[in-house]
C-alpha atoms as a PDB file:
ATOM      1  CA  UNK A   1     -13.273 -21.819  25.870  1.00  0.00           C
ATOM      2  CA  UNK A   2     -10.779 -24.049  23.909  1.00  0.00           C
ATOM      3  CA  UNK A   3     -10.011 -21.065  21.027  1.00  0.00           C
ATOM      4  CA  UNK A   4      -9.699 -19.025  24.529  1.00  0.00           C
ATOM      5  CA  UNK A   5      -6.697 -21.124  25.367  1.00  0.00           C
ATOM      6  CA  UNK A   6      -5.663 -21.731  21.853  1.00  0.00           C
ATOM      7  CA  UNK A   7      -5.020 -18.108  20.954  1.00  0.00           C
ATOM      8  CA  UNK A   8      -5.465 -18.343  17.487  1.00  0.00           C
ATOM      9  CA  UNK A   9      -2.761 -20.349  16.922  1.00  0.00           C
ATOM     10  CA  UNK A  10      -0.074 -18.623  18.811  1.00  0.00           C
ATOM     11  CA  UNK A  11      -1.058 -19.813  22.164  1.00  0.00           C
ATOM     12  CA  UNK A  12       2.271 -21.695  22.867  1.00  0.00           C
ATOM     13  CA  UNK A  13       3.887 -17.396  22.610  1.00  0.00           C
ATOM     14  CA  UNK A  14       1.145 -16.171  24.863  1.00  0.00           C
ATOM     15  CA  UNK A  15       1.133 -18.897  27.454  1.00  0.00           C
ATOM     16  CA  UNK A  16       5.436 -18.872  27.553  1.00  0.00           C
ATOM     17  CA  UNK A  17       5.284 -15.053  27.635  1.00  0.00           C
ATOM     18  CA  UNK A  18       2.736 -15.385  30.308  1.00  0.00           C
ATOM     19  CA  UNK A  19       4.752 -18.051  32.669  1.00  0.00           C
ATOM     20  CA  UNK A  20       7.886 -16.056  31.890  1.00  0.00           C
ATOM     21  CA  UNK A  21       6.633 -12.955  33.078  1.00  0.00           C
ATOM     22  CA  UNK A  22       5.242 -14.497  36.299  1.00  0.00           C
ATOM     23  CA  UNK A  23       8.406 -16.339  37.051  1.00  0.00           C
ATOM     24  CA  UNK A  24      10.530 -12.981  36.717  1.00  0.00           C
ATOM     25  CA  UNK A  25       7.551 -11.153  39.210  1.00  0.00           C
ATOM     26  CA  UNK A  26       8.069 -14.109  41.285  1.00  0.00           C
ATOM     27  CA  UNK A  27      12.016 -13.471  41.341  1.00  0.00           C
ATOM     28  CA  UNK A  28      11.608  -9.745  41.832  1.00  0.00           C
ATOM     29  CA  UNK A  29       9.400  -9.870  44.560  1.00  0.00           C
ATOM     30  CA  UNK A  30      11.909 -12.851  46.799  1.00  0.00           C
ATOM     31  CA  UNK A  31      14.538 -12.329  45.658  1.00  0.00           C
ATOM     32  CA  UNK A  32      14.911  -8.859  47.829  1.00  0.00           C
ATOM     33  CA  UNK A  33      13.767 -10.924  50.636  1.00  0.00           C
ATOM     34  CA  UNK A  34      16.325 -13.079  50.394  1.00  0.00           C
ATOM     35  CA  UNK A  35      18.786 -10.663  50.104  1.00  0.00           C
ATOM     36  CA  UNK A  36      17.472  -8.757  53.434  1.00  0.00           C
ATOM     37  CA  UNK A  37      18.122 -11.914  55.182  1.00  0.00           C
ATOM     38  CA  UNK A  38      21.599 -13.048  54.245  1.00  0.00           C
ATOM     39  CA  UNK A  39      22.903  -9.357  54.940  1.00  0.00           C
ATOM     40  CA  UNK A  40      21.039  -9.273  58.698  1.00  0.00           C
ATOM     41  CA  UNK A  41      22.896 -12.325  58.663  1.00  0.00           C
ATOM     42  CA  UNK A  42      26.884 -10.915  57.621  1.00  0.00           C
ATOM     43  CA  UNK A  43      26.587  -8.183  59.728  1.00  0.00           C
ATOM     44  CA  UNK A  44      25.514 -10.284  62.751  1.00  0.00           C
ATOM     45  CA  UNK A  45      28.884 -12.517  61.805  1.00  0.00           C
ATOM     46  CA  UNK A  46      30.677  -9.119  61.818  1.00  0.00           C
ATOM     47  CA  UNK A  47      29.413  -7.476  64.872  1.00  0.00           C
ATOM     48  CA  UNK A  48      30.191 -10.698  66.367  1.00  0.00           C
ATOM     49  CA  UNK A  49      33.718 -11.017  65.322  1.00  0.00           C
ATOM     50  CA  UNK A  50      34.117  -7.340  66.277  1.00  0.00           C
ATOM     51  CA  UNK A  51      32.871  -8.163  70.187  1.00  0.00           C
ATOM     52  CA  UNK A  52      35.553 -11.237  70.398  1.00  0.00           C
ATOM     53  CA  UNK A  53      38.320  -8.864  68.842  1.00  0.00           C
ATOM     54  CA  UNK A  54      37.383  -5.782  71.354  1.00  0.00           C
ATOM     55  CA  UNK A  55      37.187  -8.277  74.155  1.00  0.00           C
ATOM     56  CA  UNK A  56      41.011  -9.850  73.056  1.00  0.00           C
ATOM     57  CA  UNK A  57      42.302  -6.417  73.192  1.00  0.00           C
ATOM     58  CA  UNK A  58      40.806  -6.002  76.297  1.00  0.00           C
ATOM     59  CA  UNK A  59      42.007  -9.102  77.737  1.00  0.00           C
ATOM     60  CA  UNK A  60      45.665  -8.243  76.269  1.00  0.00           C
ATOM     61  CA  UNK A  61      45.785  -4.932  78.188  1.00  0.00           C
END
C-alpha cells in the first residue's frame, strides 16, 4: 500500500496532478451554477426597473 501512494518516487506529480484536476472539475461543474443564479438575478433587477419606469410614464400621462 505505501509504494501505492508513493508512486515510485514521483508521487508528489501524481497526487498535485490529481488534486489539480479535481479542483478544476469542481470549478467547471459550480461555477455554471453560479453563473445561472446571478443572471436570474440581473434580469429580475431589470424587469423590475422596467415595471417602475412603465408605471412613471404612466403616472406622467
Amino acid at each position: 500500500m505505501r509504494d501505492f501512494f508513493y508512486m515510485g518516487g514521483y508521487a508528489f506529480y501524481v497526487w498535485t496532478s490529481y488534486g489539480l484536476a479535481f479542483v478544476l472539475l469542481g470549478y467547471v461543474f459550480v461555477e455554471p451554477i453560479m453563473a445561472r443564479k446571478r443572471i436570474i438575478k440581473e434580469l429580475k433587477i431589470k424587469y423590475r426597473q422596467q415595471q417602475m419606469q412603465a408605471k412613471a410614464r404612466e403616472a406622467q400621462k
